[in-house]
PDB file of N, CA and C in Angstrom:
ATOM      1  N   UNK A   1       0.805  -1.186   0.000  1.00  0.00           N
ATOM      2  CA  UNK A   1       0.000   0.000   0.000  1.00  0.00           C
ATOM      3  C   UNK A   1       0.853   1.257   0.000  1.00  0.00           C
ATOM      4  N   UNK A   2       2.230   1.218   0.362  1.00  0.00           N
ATOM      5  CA  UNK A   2       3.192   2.197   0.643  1.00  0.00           C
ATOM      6  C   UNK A   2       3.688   2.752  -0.663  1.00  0.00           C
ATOM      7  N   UNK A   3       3.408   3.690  -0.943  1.00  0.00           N
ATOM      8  CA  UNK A   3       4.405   4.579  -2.167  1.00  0.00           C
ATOM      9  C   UNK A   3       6.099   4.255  -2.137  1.00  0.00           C
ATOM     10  N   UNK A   4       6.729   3.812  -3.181  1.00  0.00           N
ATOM     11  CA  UNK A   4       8.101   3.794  -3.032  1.00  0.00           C
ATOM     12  C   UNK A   4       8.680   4.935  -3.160  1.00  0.00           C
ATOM     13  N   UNK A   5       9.694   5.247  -2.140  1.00  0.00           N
ATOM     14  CA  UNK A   5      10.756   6.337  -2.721  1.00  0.00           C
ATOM     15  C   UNK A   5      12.199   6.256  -2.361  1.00  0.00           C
ATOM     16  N   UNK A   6      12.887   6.976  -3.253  1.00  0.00           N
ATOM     17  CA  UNK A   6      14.432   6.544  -3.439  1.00  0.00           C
ATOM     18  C   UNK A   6      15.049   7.370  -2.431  1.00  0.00           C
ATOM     19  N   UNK A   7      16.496   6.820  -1.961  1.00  0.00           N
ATOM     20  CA  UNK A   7      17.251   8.586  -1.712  1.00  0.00           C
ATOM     21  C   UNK A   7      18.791   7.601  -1.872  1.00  0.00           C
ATOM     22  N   UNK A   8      19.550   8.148  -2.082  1.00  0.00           N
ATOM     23  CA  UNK A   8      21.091   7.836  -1.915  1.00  0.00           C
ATOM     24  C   UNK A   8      21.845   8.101  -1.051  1.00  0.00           C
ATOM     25  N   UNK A   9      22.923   7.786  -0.636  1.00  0.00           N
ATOM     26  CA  UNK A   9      23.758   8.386   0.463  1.00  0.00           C
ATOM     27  C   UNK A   9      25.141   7.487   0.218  1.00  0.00           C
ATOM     28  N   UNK A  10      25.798   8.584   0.160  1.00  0.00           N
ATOM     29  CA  UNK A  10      27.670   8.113   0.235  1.00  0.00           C
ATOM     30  C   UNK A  10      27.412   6.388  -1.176  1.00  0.00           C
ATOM     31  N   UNK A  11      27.017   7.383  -2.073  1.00  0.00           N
ATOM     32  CA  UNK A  11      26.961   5.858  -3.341  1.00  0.00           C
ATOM     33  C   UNK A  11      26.525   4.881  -3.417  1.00  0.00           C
ATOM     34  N   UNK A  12      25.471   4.362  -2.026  1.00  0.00           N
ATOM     35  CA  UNK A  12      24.311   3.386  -1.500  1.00  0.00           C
ATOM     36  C   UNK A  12      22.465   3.834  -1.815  1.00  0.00           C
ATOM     37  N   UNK A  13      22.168   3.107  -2.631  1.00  0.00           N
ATOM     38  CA  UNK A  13      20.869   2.913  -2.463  1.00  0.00           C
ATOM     39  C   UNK A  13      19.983   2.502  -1.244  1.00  0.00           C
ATOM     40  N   UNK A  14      19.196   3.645  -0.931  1.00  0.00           N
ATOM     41  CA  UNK A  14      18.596   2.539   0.230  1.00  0.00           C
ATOM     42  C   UNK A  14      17.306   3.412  -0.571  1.00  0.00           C
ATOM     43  N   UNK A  15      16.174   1.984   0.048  1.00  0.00           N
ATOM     44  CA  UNK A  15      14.701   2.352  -0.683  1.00  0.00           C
ATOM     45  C   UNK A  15      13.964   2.957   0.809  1.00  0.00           C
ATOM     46  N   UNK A  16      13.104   3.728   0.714  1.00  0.00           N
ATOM     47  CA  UNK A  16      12.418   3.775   2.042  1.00  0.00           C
ATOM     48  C   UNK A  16      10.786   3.676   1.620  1.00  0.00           C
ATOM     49  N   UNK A  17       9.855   2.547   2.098  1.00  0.00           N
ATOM     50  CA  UNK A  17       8.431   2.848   2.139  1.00  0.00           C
ATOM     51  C   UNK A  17       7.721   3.096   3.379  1.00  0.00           C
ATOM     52  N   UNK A  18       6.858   4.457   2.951  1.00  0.00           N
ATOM     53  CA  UNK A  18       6.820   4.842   4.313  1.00  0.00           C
ATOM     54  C   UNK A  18       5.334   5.432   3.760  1.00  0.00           C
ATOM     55  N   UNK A  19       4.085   5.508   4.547  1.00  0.00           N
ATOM     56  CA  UNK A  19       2.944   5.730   4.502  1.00  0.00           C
ATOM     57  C   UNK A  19       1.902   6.423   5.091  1.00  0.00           C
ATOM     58  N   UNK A  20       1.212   7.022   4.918  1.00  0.00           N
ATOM     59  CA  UNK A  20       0.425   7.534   5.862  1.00  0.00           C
ATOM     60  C   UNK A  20      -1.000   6.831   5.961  1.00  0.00           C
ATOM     61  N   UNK A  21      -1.242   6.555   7.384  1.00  0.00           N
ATOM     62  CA  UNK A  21      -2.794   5.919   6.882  1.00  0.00           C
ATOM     63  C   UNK A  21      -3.734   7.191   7.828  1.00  0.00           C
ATOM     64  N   UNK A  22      -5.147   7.644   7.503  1.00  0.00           N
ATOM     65  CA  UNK A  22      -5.720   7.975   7.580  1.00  0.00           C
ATOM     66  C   UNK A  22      -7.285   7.473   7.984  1.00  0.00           C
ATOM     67  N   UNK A  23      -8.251   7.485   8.400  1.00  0.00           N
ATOM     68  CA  UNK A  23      -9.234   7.140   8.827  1.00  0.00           C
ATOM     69  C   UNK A  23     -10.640   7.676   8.367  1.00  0.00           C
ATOM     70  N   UNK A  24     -11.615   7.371   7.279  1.00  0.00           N
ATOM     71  CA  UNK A  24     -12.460   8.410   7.172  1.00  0.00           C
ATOM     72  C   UNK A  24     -13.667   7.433   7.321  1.00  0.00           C
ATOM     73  N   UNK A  25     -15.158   7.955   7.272  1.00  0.00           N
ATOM     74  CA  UNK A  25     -16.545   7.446   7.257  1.00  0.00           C
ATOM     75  C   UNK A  25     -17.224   7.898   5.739  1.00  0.00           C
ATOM     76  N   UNK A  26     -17.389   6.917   4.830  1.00  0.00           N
ATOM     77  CA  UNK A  26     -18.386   7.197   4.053  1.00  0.00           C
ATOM     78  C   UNK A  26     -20.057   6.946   4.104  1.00  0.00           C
ATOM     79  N   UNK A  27     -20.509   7.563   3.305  1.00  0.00           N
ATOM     80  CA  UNK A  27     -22.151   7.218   3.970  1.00  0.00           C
ATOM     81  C   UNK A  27     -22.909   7.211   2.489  1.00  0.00           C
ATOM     82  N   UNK A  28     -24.203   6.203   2.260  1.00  0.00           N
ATOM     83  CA  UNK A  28     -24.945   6.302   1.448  1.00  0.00           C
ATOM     84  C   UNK A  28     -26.175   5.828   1.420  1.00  0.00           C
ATOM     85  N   UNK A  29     -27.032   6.232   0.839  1.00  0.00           N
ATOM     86  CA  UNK A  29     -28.662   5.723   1.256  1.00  0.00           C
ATOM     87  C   UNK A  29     -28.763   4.374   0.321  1.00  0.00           C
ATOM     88  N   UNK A  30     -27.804   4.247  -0.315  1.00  0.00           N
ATOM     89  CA  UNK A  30     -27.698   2.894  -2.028  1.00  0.00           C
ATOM     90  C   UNK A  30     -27.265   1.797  -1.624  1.00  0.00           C
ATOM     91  N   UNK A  31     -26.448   2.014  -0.681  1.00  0.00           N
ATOM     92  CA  UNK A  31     -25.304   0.394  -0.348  1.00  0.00           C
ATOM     93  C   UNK A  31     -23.812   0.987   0.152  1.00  0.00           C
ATOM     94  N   UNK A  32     -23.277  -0.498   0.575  1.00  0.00           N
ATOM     95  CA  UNK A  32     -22.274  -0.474   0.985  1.00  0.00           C
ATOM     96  C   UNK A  32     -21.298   0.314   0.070  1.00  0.00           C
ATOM     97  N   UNK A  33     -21.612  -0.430  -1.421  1.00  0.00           N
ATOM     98  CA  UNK A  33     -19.862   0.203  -2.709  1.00  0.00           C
ATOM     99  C   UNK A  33     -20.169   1.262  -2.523  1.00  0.00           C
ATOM    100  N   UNK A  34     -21.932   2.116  -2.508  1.00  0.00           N
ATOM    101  CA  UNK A  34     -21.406   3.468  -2.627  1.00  0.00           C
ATOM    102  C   UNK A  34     -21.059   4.163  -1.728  1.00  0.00           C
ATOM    103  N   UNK A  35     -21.329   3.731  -0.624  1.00  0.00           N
ATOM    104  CA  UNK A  35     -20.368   4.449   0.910  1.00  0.00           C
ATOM    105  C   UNK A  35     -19.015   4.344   0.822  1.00  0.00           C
ATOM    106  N   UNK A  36     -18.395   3.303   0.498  1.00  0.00           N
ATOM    107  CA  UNK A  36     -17.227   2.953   0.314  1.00  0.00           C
ATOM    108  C   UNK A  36     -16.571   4.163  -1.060  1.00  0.00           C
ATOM    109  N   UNK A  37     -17.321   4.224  -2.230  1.00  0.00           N
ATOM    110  CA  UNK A  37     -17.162   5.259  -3.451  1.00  0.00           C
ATOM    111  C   UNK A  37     -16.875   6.510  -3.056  1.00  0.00           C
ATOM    112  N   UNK A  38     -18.178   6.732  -2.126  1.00  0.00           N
ATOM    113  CA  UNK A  38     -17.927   8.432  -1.446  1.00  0.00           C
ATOM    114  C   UNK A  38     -16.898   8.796  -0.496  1.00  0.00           C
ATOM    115  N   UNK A  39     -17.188   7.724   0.435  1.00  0.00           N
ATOM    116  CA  UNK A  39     -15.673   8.077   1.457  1.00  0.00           C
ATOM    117  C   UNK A  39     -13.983   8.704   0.199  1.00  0.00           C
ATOM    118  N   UNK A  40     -13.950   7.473  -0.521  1.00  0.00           N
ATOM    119  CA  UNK A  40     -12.719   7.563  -1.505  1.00  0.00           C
ATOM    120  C   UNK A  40     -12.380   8.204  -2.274  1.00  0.00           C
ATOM    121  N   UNK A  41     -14.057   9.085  -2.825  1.00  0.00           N
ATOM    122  CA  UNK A  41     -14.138  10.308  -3.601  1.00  0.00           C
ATOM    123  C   UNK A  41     -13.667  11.714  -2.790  1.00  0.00           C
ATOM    124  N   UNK A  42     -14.260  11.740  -1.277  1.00  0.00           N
ATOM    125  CA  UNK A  42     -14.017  12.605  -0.582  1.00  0.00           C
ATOM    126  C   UNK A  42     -12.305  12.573  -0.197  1.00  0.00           C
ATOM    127  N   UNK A  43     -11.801  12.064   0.119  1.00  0.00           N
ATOM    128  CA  UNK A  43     -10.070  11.544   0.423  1.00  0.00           C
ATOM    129  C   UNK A  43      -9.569  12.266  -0.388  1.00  0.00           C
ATOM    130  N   UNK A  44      -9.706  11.334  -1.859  1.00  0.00           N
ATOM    131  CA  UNK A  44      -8.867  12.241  -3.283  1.00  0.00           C
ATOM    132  C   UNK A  44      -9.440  13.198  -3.672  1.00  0.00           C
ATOM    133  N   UNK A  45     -10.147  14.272  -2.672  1.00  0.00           N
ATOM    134  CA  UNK A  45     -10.065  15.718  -3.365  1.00  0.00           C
ATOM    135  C   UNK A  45      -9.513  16.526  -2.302  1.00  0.00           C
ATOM    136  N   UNK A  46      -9.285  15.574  -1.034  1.00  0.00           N
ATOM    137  CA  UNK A  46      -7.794  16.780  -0.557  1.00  0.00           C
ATOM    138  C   UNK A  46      -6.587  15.755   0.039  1.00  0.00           C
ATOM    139  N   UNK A  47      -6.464  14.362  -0.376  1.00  0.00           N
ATOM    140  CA  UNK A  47      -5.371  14.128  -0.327  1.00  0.00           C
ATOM    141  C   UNK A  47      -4.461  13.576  -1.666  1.00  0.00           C
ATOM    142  N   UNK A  48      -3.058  13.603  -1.976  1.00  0.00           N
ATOM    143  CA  UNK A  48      -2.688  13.078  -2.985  1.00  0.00           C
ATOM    144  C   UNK A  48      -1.995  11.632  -3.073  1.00  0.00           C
ATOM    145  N   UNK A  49      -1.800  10.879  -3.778  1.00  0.00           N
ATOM    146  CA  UNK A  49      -1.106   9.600  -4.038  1.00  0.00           C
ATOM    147  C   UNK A  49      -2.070   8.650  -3.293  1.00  0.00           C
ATOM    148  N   UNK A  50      -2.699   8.114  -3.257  1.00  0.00           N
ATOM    149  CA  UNK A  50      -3.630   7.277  -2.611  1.00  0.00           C
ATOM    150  C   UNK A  50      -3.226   6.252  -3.077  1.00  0.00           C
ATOM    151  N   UNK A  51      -2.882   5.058  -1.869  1.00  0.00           N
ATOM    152  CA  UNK A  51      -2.427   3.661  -2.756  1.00  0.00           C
ATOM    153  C   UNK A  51      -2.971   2.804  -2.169  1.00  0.00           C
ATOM    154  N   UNK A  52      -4.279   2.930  -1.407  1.00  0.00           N
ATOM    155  CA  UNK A  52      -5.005   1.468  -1.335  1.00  0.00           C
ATOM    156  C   UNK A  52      -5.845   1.818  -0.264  1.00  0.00           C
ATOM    157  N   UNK A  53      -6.595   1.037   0.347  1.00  0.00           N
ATOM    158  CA  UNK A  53      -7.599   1.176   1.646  1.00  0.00           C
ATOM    159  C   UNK A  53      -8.367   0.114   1.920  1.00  0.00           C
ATOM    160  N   UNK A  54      -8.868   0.111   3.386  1.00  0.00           N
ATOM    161  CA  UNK A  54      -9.173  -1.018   3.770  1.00  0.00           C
ATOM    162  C   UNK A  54     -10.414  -0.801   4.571  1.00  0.00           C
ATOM    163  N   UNK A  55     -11.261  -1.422   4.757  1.00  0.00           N
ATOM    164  CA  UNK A  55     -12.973  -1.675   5.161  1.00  0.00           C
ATOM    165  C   UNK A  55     -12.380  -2.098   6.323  1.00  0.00           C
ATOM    166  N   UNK A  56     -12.377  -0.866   7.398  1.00  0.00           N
ATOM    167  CA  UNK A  56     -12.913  -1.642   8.678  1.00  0.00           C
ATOM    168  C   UNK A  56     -14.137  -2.398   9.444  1.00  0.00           C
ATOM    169  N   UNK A  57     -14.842  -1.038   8.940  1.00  0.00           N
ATOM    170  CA  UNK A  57     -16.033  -1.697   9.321  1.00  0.00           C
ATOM    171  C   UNK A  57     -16.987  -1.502   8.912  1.00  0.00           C
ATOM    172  N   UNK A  58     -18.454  -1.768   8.382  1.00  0.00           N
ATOM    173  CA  UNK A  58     -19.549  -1.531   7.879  1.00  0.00           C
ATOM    174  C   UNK A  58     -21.007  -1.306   8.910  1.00  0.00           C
ATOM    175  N   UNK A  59     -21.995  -0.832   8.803  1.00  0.00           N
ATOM    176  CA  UNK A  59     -22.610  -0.370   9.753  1.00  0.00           C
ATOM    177  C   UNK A  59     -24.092   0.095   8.874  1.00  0.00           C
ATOM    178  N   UNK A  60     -25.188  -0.019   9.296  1.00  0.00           N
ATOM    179  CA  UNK A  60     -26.357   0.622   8.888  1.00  0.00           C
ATOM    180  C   UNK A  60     -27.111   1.373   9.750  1.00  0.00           C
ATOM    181  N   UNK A  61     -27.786   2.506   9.800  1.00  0.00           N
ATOM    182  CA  UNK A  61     -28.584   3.150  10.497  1.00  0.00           C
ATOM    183  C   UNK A  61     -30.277   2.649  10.086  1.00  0.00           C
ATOM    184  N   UNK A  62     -31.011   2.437  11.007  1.00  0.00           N
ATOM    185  CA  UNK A  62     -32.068   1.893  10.551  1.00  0.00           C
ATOM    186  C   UNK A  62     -33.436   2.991  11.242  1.00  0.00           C
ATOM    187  N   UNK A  63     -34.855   3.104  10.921  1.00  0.00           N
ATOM    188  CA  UNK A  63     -35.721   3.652  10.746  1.00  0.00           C
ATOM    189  C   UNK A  63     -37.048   3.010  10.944  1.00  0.00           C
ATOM    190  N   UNK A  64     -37.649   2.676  12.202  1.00  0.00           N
ATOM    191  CA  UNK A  64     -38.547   1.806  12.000  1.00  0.00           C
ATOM    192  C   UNK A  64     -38.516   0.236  11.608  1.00  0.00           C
ATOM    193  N   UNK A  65     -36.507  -0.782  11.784  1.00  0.00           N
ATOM    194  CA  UNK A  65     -36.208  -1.756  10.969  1.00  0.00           C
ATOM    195  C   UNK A  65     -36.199  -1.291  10.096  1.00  0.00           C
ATOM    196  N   UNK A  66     -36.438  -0.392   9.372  1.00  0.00           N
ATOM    197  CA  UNK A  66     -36.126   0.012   7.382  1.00  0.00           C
ATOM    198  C   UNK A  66     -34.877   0.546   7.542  1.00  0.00           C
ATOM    199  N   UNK A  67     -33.727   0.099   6.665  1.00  0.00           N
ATOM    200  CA  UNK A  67     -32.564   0.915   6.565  1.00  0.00           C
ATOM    201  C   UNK A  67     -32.517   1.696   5.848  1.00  0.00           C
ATOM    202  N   UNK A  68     -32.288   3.149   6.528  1.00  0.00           N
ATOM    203  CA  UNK A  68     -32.202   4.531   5.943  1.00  0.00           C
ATOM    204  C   UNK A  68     -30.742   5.150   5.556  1.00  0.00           C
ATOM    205  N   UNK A  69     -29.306   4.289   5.793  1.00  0.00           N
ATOM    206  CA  UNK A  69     -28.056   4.869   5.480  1.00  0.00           C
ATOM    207  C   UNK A  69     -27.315   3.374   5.488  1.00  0.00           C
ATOM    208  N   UNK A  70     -26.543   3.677   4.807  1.00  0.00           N
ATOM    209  CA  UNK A  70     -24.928   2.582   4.982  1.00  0.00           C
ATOM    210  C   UNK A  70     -24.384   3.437   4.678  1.00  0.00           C
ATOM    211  N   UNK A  71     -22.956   2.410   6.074  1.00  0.00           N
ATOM    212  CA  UNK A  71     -21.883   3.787   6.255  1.00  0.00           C
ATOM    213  C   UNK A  71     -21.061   2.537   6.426  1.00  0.00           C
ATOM    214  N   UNK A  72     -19.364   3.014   5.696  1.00  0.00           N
ATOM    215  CA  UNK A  72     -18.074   2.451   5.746  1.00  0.00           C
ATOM    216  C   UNK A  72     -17.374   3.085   6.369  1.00  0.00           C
ATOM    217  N   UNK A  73     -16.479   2.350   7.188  1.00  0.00           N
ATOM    218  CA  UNK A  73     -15.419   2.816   7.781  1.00  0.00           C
ATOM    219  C   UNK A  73     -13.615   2.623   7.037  1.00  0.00           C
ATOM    220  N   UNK A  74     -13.166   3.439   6.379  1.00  0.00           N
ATOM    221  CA  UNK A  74     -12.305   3.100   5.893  1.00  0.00           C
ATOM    222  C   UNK A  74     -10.685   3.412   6.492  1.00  0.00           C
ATOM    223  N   UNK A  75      -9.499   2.470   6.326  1.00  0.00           N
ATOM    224  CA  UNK A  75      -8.345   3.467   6.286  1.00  0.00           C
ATOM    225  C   UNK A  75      -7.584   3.429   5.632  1.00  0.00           C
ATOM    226  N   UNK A  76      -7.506   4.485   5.074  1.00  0.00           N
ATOM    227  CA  UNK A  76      -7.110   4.822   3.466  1.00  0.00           C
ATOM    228  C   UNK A  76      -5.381   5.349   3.776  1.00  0.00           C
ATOM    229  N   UNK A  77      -4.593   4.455   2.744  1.00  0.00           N
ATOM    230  CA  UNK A  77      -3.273   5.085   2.957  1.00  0.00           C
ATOM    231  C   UNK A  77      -2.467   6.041   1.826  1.00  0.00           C
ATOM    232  N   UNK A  78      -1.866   6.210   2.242  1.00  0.00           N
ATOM    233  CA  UNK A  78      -0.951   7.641   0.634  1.00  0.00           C
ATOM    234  C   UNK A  78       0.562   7.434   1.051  1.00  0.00           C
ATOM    235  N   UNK A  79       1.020   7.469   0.104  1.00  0.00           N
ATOM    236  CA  UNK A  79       2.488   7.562   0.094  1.00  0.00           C
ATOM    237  C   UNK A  79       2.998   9.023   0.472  1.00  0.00           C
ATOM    238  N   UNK A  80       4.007   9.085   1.412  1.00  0.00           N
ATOM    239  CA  UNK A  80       4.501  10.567   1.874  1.00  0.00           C
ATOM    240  C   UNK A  80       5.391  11.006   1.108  1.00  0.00           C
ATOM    241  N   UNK A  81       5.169  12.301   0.438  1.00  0.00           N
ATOM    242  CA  UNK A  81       6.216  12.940  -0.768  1.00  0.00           C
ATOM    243  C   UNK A  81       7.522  13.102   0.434  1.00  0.00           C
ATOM    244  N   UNK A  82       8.712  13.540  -0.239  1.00  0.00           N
ATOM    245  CA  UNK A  82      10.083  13.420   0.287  1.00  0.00           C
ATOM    246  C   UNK A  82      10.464  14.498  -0.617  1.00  0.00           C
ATOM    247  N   UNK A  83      11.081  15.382  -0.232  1.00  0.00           N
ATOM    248  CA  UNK A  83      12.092  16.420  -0.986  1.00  0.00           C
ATOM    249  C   UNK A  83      13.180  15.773  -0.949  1.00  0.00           C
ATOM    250  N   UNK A  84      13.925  15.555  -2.557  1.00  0.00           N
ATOM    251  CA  UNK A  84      15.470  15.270  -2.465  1.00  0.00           C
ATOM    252  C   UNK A  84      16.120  16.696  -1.703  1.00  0.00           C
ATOM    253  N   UNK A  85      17.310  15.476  -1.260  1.00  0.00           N
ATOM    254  CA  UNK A  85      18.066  16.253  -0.317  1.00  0.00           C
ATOM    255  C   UNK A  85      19.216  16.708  -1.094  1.00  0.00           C
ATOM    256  N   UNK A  86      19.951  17.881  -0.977  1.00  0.00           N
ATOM    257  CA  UNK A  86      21.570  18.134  -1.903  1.00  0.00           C
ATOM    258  C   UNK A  86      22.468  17.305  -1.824  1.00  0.00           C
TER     259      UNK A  86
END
């Protein structure tokens, strides 16, 4: 799920993957994919590099027994940009 990134030092390659995970709630009156859709839609419009995510947990709000929402719990990870160093 980790973004790869490079750096060098003294003529050695070393790789570093390193990640950020994050935590969000999607919600939809349709189903689970589209709670899961919206959460992921909402993420990638303010985070960048998104490389995977995972369903914690799923959940319905109900109305009389009628279900009125599904909601996902996701945690979504991104690769952390790195400024080369001089």
């Amino acid at each position: 799920m980790a973004q790869q990134t490079e750096t060098r030092t003294n003529d050695q390659q070393h790789t570093h993957r390193t990640a950020k995970v994050i935590e969000i709630v999607g919600s939809s009156t349709h189903g689970f994919e589209d709670a899961i859709d919206n959460a992921l839609a909402d993420a990638r419009s303010t985070t960048r590099g998104i490389t995977g995510a995972q369903v914690k947990n799923m959940s319905i709000e109900c109305d009389n027994g009628e279900v009125t929402e599904y909601k996902a719990d996701l945690k979504v990870a991104f690769g952390i940009e790195r400024t080369q160093e001089p």
